[in-house]
C-alpha atoms as a PDB file:
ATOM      1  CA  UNK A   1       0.000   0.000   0.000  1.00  0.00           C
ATOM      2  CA  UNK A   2       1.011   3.697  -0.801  1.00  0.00           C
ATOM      3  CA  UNK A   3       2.479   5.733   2.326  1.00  0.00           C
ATOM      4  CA  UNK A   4       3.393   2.658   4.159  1.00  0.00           C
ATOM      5  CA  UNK A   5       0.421   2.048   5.231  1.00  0.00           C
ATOM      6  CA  UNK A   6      -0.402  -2.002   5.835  1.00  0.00           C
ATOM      7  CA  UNK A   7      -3.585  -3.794   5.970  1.00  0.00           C
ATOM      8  CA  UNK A   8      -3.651  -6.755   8.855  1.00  0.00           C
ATOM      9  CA  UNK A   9      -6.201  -9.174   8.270  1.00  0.00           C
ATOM     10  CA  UNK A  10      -7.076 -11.826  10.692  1.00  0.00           C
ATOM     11  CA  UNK A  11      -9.269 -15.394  11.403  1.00  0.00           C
ATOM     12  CA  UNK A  12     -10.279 -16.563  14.768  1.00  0.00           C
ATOM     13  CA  UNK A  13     -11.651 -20.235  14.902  1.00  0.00           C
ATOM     14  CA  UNK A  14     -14.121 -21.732  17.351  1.00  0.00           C
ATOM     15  CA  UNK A  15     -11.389 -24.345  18.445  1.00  0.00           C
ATOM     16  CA  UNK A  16      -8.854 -21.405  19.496  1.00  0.00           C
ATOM     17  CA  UNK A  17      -6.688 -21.362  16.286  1.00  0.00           C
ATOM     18  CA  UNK A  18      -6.149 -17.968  14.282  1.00  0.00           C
ATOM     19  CA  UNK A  19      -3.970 -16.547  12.357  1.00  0.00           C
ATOM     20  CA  UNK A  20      -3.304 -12.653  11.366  1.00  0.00           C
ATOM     21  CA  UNK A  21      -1.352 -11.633   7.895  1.00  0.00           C
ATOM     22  CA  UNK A  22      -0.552  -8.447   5.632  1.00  0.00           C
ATOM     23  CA  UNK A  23      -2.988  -7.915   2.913  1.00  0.00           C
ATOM     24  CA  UNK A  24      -1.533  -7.311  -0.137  1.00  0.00           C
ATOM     25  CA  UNK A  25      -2.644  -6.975  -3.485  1.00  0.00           C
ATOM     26  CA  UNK A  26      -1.041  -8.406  -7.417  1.00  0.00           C
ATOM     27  CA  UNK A  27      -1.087  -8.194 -10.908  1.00  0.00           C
ATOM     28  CA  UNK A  28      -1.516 -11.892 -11.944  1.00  0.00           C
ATOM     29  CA  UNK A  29      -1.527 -13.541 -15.695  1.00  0.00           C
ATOM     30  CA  UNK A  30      -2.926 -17.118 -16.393  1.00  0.00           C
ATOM     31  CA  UNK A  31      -0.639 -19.324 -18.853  1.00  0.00           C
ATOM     32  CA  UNK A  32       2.910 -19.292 -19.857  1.00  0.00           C
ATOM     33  CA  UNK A  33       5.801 -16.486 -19.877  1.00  0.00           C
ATOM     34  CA  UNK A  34       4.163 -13.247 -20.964  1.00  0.00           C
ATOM     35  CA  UNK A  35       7.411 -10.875 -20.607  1.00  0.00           C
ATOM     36  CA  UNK A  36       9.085 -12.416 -23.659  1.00  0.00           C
ATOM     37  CA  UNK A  37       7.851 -13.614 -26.952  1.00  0.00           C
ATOM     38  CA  UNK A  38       7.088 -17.387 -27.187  1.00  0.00           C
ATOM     39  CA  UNK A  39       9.940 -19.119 -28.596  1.00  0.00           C
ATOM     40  CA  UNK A  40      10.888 -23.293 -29.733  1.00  0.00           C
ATOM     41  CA  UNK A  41      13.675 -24.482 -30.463  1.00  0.00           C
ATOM     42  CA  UNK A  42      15.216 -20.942 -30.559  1.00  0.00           C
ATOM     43  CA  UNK A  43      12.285 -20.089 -33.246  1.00  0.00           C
ATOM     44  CA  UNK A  44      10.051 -17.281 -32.823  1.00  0.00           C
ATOM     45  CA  UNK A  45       6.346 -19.630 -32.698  1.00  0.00           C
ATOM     46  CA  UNK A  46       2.975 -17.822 -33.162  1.00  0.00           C
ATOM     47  CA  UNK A  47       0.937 -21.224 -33.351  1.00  0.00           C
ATOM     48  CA  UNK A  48       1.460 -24.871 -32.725  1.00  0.00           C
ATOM     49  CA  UNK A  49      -0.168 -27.601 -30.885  1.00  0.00           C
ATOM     50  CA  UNK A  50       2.171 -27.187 -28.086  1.00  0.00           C
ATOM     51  CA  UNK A  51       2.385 -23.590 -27.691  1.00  0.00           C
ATOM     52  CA  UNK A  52       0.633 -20.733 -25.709  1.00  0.00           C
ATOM     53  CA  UNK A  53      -1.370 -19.061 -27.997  1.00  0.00           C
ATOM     54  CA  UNK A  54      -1.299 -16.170 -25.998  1.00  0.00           C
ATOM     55  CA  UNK A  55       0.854 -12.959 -27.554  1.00  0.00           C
ATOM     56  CA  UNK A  56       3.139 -11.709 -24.676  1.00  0.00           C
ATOM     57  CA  UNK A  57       2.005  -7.963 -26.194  1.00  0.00           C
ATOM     58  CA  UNK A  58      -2.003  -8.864 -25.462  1.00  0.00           C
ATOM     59  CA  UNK A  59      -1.318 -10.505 -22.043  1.00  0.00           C
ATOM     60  CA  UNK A  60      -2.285  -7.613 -19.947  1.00  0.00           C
ATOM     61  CA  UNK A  61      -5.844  -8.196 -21.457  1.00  0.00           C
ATOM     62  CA  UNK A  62      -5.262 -11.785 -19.214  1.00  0.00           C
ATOM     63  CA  UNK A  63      -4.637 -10.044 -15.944  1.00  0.00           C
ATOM     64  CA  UNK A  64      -6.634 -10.016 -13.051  1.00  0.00           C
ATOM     65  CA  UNK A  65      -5.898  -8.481  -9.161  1.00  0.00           C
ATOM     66  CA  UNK A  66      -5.194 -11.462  -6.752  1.00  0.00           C
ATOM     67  CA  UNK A  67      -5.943 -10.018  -3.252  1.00  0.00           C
ATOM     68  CA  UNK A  68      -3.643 -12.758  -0.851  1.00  0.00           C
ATOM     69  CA  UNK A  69      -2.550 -12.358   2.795  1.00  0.00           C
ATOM     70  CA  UNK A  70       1.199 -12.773   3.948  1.00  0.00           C
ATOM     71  CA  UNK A  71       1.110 -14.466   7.516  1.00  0.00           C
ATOM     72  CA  UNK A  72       2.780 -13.241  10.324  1.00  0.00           C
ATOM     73  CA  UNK A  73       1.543 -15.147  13.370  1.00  0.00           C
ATOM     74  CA  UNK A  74      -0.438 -18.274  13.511  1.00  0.00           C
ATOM     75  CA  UNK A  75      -1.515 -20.140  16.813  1.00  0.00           C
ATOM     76  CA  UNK A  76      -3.261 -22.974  17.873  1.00  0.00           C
ATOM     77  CA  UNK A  77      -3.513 -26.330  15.826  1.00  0.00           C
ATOM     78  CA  UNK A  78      -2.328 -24.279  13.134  1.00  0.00           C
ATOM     79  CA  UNK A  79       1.239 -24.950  14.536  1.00  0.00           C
ATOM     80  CA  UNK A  80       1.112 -28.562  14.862  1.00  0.00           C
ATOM     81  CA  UNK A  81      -1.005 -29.700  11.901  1.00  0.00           C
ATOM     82  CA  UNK A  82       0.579 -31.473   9.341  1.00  0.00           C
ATOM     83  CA  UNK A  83      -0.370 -30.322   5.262  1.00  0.00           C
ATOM     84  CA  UNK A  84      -2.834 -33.169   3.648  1.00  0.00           C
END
């Protein structure tokens, strides 16, 4: 966020667990590399069956905002669970 300014966001479960995290906000883009033109083999590729059809220069029509929290403190079973 502009001016330093942070966002905290925060979840507080029945059980006792929580956790609190940063809010922050980016620019996302579904598919393959979209900061360089496509490229096999060393060839410059517009279309194939294996390529991404999407042109690096249109990308930005692709993007969407991905809101997503950065933890900073988790307690409860949140410490001692193990991932699926």
């Amino acid at each position: 966020m502009s001016g330093g300014k942070k966002c905290k966001i925060s979840m507080s479960y029945a059980e006792g667990s929580s956790w609190t995290a940063y809010e922050s906000m980016d620019l996302c883009y579904a598919g393959g590399p979209h900061d360089q033109a496509l490229q096999v083999n060393g060839a410059m590729v517009a279309t194939g069956p294996n390529v991404d059809h999407i042109d690096p220069v249109e990308a930005p029509q692709f993007a969407f905002e991905l809101a997503f929290g950065c933890q900073i403190s988790i307690t409860g079973l949140f410490i001692t669970q193990l991932a699926d």
